[in-house]
N, C-alpha and C. Protein backbone atom coordinates (compact mmCIF):
# COMPACT_ATOMS: atom_id res chain seq x y z
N UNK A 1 101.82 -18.24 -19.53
CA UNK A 1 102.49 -19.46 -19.16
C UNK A 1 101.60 -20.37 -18.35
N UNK A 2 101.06 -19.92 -17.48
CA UNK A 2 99.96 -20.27 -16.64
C UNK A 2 98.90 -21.06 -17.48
N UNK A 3 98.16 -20.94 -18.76
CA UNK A 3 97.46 -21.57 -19.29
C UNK A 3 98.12 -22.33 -20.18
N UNK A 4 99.72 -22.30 -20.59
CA UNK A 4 100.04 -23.64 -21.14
C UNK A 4 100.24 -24.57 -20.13
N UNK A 5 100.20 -24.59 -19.00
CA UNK A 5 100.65 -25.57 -17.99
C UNK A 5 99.38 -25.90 -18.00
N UNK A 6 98.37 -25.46 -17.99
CA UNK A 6 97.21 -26.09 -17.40
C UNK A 6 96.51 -27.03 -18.77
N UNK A 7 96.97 -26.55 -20.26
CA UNK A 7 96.74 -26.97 -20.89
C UNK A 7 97.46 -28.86 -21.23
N UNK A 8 98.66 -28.24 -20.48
CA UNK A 8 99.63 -29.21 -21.05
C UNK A 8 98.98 -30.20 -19.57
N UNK A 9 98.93 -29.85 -18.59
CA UNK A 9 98.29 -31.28 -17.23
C UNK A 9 96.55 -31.47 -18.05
N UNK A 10 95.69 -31.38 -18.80
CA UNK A 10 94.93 -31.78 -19.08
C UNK A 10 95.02 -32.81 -20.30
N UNK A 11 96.09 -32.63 -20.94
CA UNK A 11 96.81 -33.59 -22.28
C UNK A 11 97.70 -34.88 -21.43
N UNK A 12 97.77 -34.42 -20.22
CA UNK A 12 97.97 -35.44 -19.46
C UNK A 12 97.18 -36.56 -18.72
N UNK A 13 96.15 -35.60 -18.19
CA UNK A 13 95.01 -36.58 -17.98
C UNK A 13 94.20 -37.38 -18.76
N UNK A 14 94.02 -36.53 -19.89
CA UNK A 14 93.44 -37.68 -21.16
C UNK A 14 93.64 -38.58 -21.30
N UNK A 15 95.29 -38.62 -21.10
CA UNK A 15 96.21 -39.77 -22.16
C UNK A 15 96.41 -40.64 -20.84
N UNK A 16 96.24 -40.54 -19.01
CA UNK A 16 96.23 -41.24 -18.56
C UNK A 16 94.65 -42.02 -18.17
N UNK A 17 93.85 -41.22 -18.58
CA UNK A 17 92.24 -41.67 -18.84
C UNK A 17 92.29 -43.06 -19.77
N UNK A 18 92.99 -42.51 -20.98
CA UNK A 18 93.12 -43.34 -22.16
C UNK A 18 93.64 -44.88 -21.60
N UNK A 19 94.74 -44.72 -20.76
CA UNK A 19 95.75 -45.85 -20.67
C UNK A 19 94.80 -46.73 -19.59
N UNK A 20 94.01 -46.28 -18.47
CA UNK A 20 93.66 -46.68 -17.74
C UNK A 20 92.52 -47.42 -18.32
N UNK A 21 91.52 -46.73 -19.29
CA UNK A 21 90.43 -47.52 -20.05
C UNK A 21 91.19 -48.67 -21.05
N UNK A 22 92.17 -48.38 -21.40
CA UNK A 22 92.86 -49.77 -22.31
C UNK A 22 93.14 -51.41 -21.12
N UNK A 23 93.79 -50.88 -20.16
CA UNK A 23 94.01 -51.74 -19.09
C UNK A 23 92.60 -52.46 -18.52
N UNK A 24 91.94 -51.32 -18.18
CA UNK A 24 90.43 -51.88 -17.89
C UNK A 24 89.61 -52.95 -18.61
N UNK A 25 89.45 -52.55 -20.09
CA UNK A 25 89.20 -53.30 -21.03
C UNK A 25 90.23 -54.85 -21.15
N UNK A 26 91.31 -54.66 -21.10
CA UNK A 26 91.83 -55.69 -21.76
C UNK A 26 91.75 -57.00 -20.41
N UNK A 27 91.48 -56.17 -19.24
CA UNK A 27 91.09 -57.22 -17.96
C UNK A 27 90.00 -57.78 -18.13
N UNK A 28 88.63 -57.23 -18.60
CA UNK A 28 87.42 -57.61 -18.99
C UNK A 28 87.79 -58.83 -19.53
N UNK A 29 88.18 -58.89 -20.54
CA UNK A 29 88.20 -59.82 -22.42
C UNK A 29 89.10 -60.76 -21.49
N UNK A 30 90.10 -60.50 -20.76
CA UNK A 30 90.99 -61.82 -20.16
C UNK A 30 90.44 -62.58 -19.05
N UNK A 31 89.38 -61.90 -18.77
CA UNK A 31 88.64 -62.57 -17.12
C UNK A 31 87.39 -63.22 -18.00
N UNK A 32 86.64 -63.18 -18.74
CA UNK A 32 85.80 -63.43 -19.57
C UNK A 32 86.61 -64.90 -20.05
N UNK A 33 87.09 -64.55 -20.77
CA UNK A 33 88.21 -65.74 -21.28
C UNK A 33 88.29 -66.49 -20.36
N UNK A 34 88.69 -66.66 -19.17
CA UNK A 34 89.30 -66.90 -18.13
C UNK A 34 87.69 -68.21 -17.57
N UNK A 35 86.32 -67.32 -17.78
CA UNK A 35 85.71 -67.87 -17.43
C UNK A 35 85.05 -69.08 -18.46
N UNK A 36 85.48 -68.62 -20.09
CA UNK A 36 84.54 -69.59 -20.96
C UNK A 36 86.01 -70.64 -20.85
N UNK A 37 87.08 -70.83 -20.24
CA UNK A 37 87.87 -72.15 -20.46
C UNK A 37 87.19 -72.80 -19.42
N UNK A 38 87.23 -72.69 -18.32
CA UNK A 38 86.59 -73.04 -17.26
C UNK A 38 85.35 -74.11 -17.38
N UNK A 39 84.31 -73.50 -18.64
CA UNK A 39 83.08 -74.01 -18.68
C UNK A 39 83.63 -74.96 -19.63
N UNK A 40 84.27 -74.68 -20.42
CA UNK A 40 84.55 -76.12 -21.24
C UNK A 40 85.15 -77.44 -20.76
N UNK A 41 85.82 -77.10 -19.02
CA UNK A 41 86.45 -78.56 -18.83
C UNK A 41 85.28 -79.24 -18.14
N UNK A 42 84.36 -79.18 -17.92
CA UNK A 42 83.18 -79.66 -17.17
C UNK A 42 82.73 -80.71 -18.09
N UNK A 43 82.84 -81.77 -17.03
CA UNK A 43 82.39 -83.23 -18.10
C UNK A 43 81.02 -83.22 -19.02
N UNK A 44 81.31 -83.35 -20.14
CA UNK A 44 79.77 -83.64 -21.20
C UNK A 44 78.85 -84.58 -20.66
N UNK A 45 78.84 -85.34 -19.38
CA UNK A 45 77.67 -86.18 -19.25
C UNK A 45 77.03 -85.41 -18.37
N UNK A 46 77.50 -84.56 -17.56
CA UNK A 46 76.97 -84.27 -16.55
C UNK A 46 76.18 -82.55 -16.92
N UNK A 47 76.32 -82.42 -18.05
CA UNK A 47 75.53 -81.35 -18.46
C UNK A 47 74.56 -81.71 -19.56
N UNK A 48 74.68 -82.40 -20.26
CA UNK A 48 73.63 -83.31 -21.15
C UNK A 48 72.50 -83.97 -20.67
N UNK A 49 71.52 -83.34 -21.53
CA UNK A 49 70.21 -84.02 -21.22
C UNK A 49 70.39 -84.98 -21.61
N UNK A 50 69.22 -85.88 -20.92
CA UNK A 50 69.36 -87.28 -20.85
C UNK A 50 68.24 -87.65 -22.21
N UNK A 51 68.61 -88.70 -23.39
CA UNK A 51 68.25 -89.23 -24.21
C UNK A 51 67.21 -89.67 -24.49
N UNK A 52 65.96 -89.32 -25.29
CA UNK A 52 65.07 -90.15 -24.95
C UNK A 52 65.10 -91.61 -25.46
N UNK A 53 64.17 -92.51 -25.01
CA UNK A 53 64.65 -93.62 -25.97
C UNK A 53 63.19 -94.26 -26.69
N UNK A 54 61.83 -92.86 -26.62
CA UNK A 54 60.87 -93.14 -27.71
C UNK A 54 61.50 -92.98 -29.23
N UNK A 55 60.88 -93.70 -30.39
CA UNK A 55 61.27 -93.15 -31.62
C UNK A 55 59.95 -93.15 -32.52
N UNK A 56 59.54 -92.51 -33.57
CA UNK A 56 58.73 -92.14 -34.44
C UNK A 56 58.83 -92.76 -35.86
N UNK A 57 57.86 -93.14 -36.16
CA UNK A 57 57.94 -93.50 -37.28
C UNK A 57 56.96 -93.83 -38.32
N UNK A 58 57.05 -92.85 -39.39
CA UNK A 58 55.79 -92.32 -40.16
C UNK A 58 55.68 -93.12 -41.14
N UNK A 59 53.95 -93.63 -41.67
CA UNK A 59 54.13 -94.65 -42.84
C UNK A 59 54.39 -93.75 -44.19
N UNK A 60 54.41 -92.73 -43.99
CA UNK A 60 54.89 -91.44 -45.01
C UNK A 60 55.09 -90.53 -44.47
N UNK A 61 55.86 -89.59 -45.52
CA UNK A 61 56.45 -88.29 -44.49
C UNK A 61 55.74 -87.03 -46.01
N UNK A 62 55.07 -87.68 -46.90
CA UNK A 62 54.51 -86.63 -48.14
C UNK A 62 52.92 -87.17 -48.41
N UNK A 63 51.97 -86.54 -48.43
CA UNK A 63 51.01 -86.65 -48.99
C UNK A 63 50.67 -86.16 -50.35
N UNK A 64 50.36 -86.43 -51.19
CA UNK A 64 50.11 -85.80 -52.64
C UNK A 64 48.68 -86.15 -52.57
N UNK A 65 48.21 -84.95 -52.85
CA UNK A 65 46.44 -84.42 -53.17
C UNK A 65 46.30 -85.18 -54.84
N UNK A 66 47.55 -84.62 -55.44
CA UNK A 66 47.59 -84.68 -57.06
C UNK A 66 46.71 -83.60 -57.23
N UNK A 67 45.75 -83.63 -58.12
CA UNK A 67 45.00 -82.37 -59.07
C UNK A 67 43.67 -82.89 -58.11
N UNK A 68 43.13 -81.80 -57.49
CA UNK A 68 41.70 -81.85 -56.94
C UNK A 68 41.35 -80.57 -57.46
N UNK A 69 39.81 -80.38 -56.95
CA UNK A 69 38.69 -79.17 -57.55
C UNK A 69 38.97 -78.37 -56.11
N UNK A 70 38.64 -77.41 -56.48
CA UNK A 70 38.75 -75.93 -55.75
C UNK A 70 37.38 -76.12 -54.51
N UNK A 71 37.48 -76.30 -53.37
CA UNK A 71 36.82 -76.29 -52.44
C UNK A 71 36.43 -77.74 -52.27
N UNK A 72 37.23 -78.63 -52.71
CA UNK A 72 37.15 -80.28 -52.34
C UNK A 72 37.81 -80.66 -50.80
N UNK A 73 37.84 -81.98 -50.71
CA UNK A 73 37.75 -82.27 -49.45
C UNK A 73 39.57 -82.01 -48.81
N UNK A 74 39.75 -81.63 -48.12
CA UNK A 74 41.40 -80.83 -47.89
C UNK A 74 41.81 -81.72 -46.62
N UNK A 75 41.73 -82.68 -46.62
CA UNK A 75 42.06 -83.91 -45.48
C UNK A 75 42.87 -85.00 -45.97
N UNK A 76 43.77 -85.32 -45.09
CA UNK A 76 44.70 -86.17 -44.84
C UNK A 76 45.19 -86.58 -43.72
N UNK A 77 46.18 -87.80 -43.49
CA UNK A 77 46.36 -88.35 -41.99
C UNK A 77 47.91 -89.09 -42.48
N UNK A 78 48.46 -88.62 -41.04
CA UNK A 78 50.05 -89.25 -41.35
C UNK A 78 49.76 -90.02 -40.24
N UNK A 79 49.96 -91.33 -40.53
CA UNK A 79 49.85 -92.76 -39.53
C UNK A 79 51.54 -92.83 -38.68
N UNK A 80 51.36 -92.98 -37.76
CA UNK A 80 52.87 -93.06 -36.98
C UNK A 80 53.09 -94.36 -36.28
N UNK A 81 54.05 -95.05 -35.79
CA UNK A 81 54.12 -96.07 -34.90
C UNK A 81 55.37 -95.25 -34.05
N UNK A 82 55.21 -95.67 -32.55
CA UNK A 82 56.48 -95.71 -31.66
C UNK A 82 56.66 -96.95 -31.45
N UNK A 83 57.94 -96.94 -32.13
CA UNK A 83 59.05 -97.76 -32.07
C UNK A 83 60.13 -97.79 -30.79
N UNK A 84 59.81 -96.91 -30.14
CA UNK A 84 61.07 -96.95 -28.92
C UNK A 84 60.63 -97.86 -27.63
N UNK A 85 61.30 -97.39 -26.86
CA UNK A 85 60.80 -98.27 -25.16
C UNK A 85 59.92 -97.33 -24.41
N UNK A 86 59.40 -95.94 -24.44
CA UNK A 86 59.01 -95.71 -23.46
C UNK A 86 58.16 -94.89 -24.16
N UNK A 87 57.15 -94.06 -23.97
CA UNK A 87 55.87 -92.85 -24.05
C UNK A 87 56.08 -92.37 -25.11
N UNK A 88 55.84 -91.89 -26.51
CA UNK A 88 56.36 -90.84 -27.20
C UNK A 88 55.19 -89.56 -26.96
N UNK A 89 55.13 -88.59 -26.60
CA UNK A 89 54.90 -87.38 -26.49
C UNK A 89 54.80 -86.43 -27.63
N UNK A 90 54.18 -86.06 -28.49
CA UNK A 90 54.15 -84.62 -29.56
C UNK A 90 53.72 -83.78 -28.58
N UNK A 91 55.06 -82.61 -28.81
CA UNK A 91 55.30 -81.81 -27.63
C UNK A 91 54.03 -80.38 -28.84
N UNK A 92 53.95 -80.39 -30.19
CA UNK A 92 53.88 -79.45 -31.00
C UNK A 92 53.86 -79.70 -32.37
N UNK A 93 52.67 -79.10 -33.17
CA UNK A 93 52.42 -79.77 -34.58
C UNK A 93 52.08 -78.45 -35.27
N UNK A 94 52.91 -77.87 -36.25
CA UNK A 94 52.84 -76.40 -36.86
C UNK A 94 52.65 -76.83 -38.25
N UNK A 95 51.58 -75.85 -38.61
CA UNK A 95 51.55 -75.68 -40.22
C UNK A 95 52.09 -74.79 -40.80
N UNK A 96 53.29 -74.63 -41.92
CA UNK A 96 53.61 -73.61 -42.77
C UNK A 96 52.97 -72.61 -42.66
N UNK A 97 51.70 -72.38 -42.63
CA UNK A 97 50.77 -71.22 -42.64
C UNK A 97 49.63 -71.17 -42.28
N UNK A 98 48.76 -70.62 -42.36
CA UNK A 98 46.78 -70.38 -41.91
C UNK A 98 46.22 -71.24 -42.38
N UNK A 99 46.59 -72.03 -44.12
CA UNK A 99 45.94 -72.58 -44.83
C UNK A 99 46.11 -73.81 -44.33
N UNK A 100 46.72 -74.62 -43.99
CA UNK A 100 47.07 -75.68 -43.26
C UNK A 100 47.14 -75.95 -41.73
N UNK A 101 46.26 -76.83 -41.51
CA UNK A 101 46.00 -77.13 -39.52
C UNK A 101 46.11 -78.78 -39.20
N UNK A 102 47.23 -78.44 -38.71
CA UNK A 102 47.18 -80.02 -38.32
C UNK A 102 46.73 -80.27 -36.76
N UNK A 103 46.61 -81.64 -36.50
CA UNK A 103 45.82 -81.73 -35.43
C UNK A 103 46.80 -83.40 -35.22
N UNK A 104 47.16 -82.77 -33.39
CA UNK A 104 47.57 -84.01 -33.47
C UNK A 104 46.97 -84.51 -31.68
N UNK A 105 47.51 -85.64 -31.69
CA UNK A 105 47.17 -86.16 -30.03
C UNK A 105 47.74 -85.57 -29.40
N UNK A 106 47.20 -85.27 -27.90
CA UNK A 106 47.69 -84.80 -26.81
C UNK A 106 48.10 -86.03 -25.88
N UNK A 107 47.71 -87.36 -25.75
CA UNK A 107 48.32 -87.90 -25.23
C UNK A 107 49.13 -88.70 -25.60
N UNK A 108 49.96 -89.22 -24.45
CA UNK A 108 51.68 -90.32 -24.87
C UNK A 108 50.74 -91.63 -25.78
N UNK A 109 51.67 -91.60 -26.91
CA UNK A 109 51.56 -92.66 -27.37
C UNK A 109 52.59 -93.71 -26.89
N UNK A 110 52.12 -95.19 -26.26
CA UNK A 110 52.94 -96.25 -25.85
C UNK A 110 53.58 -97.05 -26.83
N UNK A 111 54.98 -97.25 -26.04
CA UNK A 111 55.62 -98.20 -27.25
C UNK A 111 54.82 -99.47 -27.89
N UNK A 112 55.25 -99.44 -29.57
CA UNK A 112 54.55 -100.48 -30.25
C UNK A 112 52.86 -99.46 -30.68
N UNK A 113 52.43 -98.87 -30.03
CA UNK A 113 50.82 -98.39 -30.56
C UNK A 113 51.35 -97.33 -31.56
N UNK A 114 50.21 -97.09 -32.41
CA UNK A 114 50.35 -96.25 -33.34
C UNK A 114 49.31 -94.95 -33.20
N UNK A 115 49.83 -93.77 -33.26
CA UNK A 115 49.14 -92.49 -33.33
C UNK A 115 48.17 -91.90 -35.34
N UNK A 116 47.96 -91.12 -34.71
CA UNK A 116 47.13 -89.97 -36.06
C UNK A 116 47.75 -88.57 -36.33
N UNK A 117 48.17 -87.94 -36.84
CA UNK A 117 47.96 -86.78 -37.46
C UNK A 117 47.43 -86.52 -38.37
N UNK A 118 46.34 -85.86 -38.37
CA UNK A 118 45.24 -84.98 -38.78
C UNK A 118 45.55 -83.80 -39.54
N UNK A 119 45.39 -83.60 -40.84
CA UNK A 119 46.29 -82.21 -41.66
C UNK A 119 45.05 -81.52 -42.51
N UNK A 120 44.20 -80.18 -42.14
CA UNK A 120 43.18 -79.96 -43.40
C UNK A 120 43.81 -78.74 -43.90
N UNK A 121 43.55 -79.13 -45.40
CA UNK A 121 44.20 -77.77 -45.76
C UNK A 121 43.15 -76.85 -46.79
N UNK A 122 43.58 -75.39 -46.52
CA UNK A 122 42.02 -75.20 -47.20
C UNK A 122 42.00 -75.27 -48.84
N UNK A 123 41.26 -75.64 -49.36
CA UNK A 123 41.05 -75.83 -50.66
C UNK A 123 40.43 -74.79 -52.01
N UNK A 124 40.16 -73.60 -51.07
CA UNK A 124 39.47 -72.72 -51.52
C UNK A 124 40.69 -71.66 -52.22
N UNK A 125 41.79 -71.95 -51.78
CA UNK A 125 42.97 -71.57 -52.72
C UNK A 125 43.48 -72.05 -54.11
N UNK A 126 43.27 -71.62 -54.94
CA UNK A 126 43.83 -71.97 -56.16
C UNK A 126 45.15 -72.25 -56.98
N UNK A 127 45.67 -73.25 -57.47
CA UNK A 127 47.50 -73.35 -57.50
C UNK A 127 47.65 -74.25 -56.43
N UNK A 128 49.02 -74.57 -57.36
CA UNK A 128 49.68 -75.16 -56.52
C UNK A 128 49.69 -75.48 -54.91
N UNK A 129 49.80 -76.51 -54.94
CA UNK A 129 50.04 -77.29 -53.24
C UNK A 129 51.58 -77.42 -52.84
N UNK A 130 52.46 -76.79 -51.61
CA UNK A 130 53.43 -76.98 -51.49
C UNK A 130 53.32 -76.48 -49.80
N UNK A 131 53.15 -77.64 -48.91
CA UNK A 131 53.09 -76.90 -47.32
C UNK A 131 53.52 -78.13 -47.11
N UNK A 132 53.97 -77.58 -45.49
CA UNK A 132 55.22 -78.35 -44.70
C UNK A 132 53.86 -78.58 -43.12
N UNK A 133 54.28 -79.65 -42.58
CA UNK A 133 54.04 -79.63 -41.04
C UNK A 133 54.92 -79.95 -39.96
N UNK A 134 55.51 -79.25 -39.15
CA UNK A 134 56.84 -79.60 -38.02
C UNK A 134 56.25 -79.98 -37.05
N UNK A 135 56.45 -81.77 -36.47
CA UNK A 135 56.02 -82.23 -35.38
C UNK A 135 57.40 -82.31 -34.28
N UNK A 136 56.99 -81.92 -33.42
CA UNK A 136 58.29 -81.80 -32.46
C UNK A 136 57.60 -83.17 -31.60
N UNK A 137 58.60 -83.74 -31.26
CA UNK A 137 58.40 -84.65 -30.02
C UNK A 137 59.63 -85.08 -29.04
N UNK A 138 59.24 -85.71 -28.38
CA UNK A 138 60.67 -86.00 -27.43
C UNK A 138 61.50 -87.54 -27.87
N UNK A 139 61.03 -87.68 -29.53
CA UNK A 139 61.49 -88.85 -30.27
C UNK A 139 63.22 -88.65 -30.61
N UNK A 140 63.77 -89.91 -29.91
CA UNK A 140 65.25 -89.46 -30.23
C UNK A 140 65.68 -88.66 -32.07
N UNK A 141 64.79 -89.03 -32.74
CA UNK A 141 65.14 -88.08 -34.44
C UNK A 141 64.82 -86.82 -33.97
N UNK A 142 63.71 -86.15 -33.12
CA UNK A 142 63.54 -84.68 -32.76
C UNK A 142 62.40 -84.60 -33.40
N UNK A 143 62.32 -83.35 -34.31
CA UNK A 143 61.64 -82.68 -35.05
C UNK A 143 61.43 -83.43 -36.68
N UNK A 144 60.52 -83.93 -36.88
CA UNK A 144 59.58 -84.12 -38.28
C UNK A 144 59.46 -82.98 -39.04
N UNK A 145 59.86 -83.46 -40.26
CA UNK A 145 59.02 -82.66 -41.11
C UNK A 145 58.15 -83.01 -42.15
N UNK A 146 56.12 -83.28 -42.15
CA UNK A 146 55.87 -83.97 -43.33
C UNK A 146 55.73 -83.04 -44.24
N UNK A 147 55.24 -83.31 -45.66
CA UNK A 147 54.68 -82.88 -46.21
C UNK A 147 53.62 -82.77 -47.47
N UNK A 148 53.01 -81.42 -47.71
CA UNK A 148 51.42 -82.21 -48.39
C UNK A 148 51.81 -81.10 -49.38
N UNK A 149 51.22 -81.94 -51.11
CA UNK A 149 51.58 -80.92 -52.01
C UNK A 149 50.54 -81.80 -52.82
N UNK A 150 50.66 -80.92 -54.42
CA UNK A 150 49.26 -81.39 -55.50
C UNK A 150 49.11 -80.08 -55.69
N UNK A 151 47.74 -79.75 -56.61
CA UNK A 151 47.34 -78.93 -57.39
C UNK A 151 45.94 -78.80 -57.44
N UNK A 152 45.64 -77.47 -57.02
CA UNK A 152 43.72 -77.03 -56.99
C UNK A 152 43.61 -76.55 -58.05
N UNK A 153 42.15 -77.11 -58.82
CA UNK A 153 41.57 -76.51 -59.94
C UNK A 153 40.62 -75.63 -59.79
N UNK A 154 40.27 -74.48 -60.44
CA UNK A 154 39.29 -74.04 -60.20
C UNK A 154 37.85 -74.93 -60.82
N UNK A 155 37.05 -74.21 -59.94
CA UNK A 155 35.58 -74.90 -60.61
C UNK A 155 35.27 -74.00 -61.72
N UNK A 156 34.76 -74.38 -62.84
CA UNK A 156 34.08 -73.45 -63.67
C UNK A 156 33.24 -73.06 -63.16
N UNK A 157 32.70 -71.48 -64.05
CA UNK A 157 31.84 -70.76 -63.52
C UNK A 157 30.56 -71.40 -64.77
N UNK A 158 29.36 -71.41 -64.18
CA UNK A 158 28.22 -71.95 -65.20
C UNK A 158 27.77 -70.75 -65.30
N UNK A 159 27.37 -70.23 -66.88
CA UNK A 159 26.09 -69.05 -66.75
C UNK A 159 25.18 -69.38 -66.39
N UNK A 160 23.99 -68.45 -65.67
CA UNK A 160 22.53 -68.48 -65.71
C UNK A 160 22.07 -68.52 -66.74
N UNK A 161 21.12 -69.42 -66.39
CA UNK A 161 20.05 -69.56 -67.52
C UNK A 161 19.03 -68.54 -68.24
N UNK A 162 18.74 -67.79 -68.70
CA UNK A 162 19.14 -68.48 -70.08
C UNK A 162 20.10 -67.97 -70.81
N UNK A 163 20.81 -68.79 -71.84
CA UNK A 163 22.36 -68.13 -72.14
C UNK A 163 22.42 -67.27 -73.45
N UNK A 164 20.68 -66.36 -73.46
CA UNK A 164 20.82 -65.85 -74.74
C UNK A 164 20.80 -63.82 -73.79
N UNK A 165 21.34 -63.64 -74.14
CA UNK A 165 21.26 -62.07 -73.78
C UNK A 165 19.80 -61.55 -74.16
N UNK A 166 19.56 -60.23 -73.02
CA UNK A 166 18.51 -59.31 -73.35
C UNK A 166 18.39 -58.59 -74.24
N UNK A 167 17.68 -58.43 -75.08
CA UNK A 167 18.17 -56.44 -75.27
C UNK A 167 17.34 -55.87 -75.28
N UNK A 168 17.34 -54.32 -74.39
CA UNK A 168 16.72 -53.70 -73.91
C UNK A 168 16.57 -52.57 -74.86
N UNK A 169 15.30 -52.07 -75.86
CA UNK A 169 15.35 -50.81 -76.52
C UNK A 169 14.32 -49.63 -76.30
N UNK A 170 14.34 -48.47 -75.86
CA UNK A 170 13.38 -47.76 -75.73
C UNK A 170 13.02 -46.93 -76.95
N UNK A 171 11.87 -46.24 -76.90
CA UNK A 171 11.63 -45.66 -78.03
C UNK A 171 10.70 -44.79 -77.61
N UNK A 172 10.69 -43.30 -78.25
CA UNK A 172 10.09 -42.45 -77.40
C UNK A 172 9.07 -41.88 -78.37
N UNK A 173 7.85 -41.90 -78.96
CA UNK A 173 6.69 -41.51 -79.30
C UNK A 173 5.92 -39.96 -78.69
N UNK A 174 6.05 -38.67 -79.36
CA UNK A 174 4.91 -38.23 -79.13
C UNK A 174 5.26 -38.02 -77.21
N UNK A 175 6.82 -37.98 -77.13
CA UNK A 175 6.53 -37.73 -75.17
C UNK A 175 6.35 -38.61 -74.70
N UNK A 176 5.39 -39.79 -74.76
CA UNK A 176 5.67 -40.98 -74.43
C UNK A 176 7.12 -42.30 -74.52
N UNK A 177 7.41 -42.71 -73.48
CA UNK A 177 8.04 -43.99 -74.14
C UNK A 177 7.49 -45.13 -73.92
N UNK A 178 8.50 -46.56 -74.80
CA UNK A 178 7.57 -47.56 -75.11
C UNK A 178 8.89 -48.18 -74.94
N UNK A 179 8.70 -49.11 -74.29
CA UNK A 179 10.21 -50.33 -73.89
C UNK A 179 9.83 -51.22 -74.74
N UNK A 180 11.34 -51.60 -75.63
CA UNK A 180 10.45 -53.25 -76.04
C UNK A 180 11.66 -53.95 -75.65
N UNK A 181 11.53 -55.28 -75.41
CA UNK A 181 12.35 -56.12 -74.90
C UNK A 181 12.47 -56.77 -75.63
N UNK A 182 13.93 -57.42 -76.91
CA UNK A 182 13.79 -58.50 -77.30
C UNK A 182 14.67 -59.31 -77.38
């Protein structure tokens, strides 16, 4: 009898373990709650960054190579003007990949002047052209995206001269051999 009682107060504690972790939990999720209404009545101006009012503006946003030769010249330039009232800044200028490096200014370009980006891409790849460059700046549009595409040919390969084959025959005499080349 003695070990159903003790069995039966441990089927008790479980199930008040149980009730107490349900309560616990469901205070979490309601105090949580409790705190994301809170953050939403907080006025939108007063947590918003403030606007810039440089803007960007590219005399193209695509370069086309078209069909070039395999290790030709892999350069291009995206011309920009700021158009806004104050500094424009390129915070960051990424190429799709290794094969592509763009290069841009480090310092503010002033309203009305016009900047450079600088794009080489290597040419020593064959196929198709299809790469992206992401300029971030503090231009009210944000983030740019240009891009440079076209098609690398390979160079033919030329034979050496001269384009008639060797042929090499030996011939063995008596223990001796005798090469003839013709």
């Amino acid at each position: 009898m003695a070990r159903f009682s003790l069995l039966f107060e441990n089927k008790k504690r479980i199930k008040m373990k149980k009730i107490l972790l349900t309560f616990g939990i469901a205070f979490a999720v309601l105090t949580v709650n409790a705190q994301d209404t809170k953050a939403k009545t907080t006025t939108p101006a007063a947590s918003a960054t403030p606007v810039s009012t440089a803007d960007i503006k590219f005399e193209k946003l695509v370069h086309d190579y078209g069909t070039i030769k395999q290790g030709a010249n892999g350069d291009c330039e995206f011309v920009y003007t700021n158009n806004g009232k104050e500094p424009l800044i390129i915070n960051n200028c990424q190429g799709s990949c290794g094969c592509t490096v763009p290069s841009c200014p480090k310092e503010p370009i002033l309203p009305g002047k016009t900047g450079v980006i600088k794009v080489h891409y290597d040419t020593k790849r064959v196929g198709a052209i299809s790469k992206s460059v992401s300029v971030q700046s503090n231009a009210k549009s944000g983030t740019i995206t240009l891009q440079i595409k076209g098609n690398v040919e390979a160079v033919p390969v030329e034979e050496p001269f001269p384009s008639q084959k060797l042929q090499l025959v030996l011939h063995s005499k008596n223990n001796g051999t005798i090469i003839e080349i013709i």
